[in-house]
PDB file of N, CA and C in Angstrom:
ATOM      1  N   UNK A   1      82.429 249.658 168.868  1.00  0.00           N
ATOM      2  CA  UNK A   1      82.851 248.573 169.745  1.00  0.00           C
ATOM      3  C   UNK A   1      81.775 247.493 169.821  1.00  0.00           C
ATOM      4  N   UNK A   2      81.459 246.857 168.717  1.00  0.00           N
ATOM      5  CA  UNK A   2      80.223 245.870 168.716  1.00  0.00           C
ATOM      6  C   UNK A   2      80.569 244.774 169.206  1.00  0.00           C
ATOM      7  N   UNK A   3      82.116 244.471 168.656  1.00  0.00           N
ATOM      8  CA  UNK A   3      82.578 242.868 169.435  1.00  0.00           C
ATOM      9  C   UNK A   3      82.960 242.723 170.877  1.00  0.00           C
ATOM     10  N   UNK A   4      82.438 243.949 171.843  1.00  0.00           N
ATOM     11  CA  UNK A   4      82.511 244.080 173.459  1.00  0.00           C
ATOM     12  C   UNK A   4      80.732 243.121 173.826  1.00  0.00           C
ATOM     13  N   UNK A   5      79.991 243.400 172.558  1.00  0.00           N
ATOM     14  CA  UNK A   5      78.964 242.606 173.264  1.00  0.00           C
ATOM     15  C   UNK A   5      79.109 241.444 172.550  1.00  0.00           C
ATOM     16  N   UNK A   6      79.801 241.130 171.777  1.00  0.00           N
ATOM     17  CA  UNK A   6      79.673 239.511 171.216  1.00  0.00           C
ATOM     18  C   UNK A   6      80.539 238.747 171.944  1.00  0.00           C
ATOM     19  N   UNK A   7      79.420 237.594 172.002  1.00  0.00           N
ATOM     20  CA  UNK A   7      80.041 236.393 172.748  1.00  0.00           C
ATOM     21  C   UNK A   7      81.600 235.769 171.989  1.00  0.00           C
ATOM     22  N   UNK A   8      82.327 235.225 172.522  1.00  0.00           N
ATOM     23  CA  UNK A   8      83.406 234.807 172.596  1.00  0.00           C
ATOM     24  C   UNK A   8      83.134 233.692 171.059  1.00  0.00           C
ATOM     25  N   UNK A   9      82.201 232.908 171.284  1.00  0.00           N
ATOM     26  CA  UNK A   9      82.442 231.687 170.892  1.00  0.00           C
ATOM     27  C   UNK A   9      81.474 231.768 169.084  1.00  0.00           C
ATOM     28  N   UNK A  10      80.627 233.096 169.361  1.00  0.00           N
ATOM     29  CA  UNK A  10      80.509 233.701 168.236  1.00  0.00           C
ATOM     30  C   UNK A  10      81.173 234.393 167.001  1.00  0.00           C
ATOM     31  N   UNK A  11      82.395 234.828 167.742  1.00  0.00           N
ATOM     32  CA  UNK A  11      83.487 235.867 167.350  1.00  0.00           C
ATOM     33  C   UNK A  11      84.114 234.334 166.962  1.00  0.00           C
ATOM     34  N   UNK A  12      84.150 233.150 167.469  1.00  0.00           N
ATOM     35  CA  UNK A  12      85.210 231.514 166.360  1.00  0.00           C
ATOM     36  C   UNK A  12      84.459 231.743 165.554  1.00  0.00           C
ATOM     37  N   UNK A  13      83.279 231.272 165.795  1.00  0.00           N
ATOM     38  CA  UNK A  13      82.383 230.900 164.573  1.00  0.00           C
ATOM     39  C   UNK A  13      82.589 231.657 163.567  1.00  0.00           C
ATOM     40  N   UNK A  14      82.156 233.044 163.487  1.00  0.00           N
ATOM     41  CA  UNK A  14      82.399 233.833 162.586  1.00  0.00           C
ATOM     42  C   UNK A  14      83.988 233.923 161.681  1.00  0.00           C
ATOM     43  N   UNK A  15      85.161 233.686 162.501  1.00  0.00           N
ATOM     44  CA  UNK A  15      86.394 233.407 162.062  1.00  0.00           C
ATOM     45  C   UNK A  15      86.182 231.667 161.062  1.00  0.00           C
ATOM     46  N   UNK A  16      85.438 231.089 161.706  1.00  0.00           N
ATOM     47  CA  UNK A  16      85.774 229.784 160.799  1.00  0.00           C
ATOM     48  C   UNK A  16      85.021 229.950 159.465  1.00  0.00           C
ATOM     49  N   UNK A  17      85.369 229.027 158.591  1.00  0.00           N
ATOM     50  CA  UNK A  17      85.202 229.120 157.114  1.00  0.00           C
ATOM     51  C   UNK A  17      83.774 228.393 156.755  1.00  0.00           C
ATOM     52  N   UNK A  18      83.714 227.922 158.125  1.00  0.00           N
ATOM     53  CA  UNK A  18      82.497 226.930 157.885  1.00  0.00           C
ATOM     54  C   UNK A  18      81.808 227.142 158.336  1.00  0.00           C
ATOM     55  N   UNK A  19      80.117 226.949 158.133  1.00  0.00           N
ATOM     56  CA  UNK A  19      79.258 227.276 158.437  1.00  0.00           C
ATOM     57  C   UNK A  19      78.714 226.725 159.581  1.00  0.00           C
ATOM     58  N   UNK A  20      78.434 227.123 161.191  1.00  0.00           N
ATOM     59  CA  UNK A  20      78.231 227.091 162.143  1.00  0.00           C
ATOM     60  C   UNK A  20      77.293 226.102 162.029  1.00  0.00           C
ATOM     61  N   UNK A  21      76.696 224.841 163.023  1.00  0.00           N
ATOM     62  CA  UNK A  21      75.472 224.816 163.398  1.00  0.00           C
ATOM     63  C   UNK A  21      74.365 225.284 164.471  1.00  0.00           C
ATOM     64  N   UNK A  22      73.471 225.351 163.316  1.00  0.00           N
ATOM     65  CA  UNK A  22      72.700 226.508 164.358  1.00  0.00           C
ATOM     66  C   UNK A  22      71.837 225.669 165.991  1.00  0.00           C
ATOM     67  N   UNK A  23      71.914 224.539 165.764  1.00  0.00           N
ATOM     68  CA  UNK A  23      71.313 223.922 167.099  1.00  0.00           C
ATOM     69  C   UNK A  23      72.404 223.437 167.989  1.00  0.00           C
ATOM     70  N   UNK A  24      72.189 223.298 169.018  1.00  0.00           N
ATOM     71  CA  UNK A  24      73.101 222.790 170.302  1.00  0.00           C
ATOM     72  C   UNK A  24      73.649 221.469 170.474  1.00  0.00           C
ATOM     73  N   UNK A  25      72.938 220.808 169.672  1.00  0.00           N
ATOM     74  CA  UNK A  25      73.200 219.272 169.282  1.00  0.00           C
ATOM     75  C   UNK A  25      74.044 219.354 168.313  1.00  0.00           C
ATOM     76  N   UNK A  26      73.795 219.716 167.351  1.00  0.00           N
ATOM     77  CA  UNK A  26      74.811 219.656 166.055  1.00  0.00           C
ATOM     78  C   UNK A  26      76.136 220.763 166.674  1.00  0.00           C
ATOM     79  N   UNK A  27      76.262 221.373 167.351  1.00  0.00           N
ATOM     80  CA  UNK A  27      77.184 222.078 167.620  1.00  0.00           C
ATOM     81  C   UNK A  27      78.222 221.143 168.462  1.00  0.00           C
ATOM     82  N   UNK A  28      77.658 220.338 169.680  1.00  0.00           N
ATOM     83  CA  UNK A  28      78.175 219.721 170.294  1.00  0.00           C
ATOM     84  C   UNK A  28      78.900 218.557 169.548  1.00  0.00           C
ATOM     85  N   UNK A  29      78.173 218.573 168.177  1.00  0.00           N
ATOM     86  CA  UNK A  29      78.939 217.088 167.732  1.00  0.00           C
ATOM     87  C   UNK A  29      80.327 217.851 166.768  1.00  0.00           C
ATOM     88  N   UNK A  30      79.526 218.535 166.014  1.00  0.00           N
ATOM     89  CA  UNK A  30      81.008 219.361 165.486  1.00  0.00           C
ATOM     90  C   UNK A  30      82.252 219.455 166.485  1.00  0.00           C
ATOM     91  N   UNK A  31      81.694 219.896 167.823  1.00  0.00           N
ATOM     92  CA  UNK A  31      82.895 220.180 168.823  1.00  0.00           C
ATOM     93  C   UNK A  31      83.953 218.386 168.856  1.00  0.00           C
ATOM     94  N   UNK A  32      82.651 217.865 168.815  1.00  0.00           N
ATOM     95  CA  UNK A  32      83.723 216.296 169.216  1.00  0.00           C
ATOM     96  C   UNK A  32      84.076 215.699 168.559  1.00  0.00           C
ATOM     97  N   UNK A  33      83.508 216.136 166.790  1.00  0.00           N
ATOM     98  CA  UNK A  33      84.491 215.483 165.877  1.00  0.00           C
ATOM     99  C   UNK A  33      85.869 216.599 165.443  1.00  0.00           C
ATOM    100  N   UNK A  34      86.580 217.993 165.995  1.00  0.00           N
ATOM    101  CA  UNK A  34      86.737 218.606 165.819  1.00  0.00           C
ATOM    102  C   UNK A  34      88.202 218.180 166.709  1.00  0.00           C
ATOM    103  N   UNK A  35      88.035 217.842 168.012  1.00  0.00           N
ATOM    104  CA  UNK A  35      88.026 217.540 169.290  1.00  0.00           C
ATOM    105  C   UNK A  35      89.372 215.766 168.544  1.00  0.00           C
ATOM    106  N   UNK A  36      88.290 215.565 168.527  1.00  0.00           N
ATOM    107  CA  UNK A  36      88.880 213.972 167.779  1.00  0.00           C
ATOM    108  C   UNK A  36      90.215 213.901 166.726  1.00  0.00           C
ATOM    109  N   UNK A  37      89.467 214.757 165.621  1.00  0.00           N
ATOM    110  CA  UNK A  37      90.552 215.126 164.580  1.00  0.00           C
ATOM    111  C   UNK A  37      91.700 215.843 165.282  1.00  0.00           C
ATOM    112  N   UNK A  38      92.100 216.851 166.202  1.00  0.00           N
ATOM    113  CA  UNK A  38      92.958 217.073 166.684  1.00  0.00           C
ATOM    114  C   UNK A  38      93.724 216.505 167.370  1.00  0.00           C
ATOM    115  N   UNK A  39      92.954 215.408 168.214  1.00  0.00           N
ATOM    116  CA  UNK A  39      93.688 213.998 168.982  1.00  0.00           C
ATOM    117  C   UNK A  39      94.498 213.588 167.872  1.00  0.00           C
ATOM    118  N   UNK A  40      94.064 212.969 167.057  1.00  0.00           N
ATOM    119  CA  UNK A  40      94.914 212.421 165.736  1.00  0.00           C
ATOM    120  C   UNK A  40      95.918 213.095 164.963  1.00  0.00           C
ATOM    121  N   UNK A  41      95.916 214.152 165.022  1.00  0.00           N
ATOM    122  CA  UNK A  41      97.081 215.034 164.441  1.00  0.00           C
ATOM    123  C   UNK A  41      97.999 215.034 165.370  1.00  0.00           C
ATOM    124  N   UNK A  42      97.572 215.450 166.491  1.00  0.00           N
ATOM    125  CA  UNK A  42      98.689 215.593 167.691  1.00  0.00           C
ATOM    126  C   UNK A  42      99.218 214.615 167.894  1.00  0.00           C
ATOM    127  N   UNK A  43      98.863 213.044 168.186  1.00  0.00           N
ATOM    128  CA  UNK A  43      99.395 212.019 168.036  1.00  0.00           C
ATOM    129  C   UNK A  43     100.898 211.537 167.006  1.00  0.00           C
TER     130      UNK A  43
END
């Protein structure tokens, strides 16, 4: 039961195809171009 201690948002990362960024800055921007591109589809 290893994924009872993994964080939530570790367990995406690991599902996505792409390679995470490892700092908090670059993570945050991935989130808002991610964020963005979905505005536009949904539109």
């Amino acid at each position: 039961m290893e994924d009872a201690a993994t964080p939530v948002s570790a367990q995406k990362q690991a599902a996505s195809p792409r390679r995470a960024p490892s700092q908090q800055r670059s993570r945050e921007r991935v989130e808002r171009m991610l964020a963005a591109a979905s505005a536009l589809i949904a539109e």
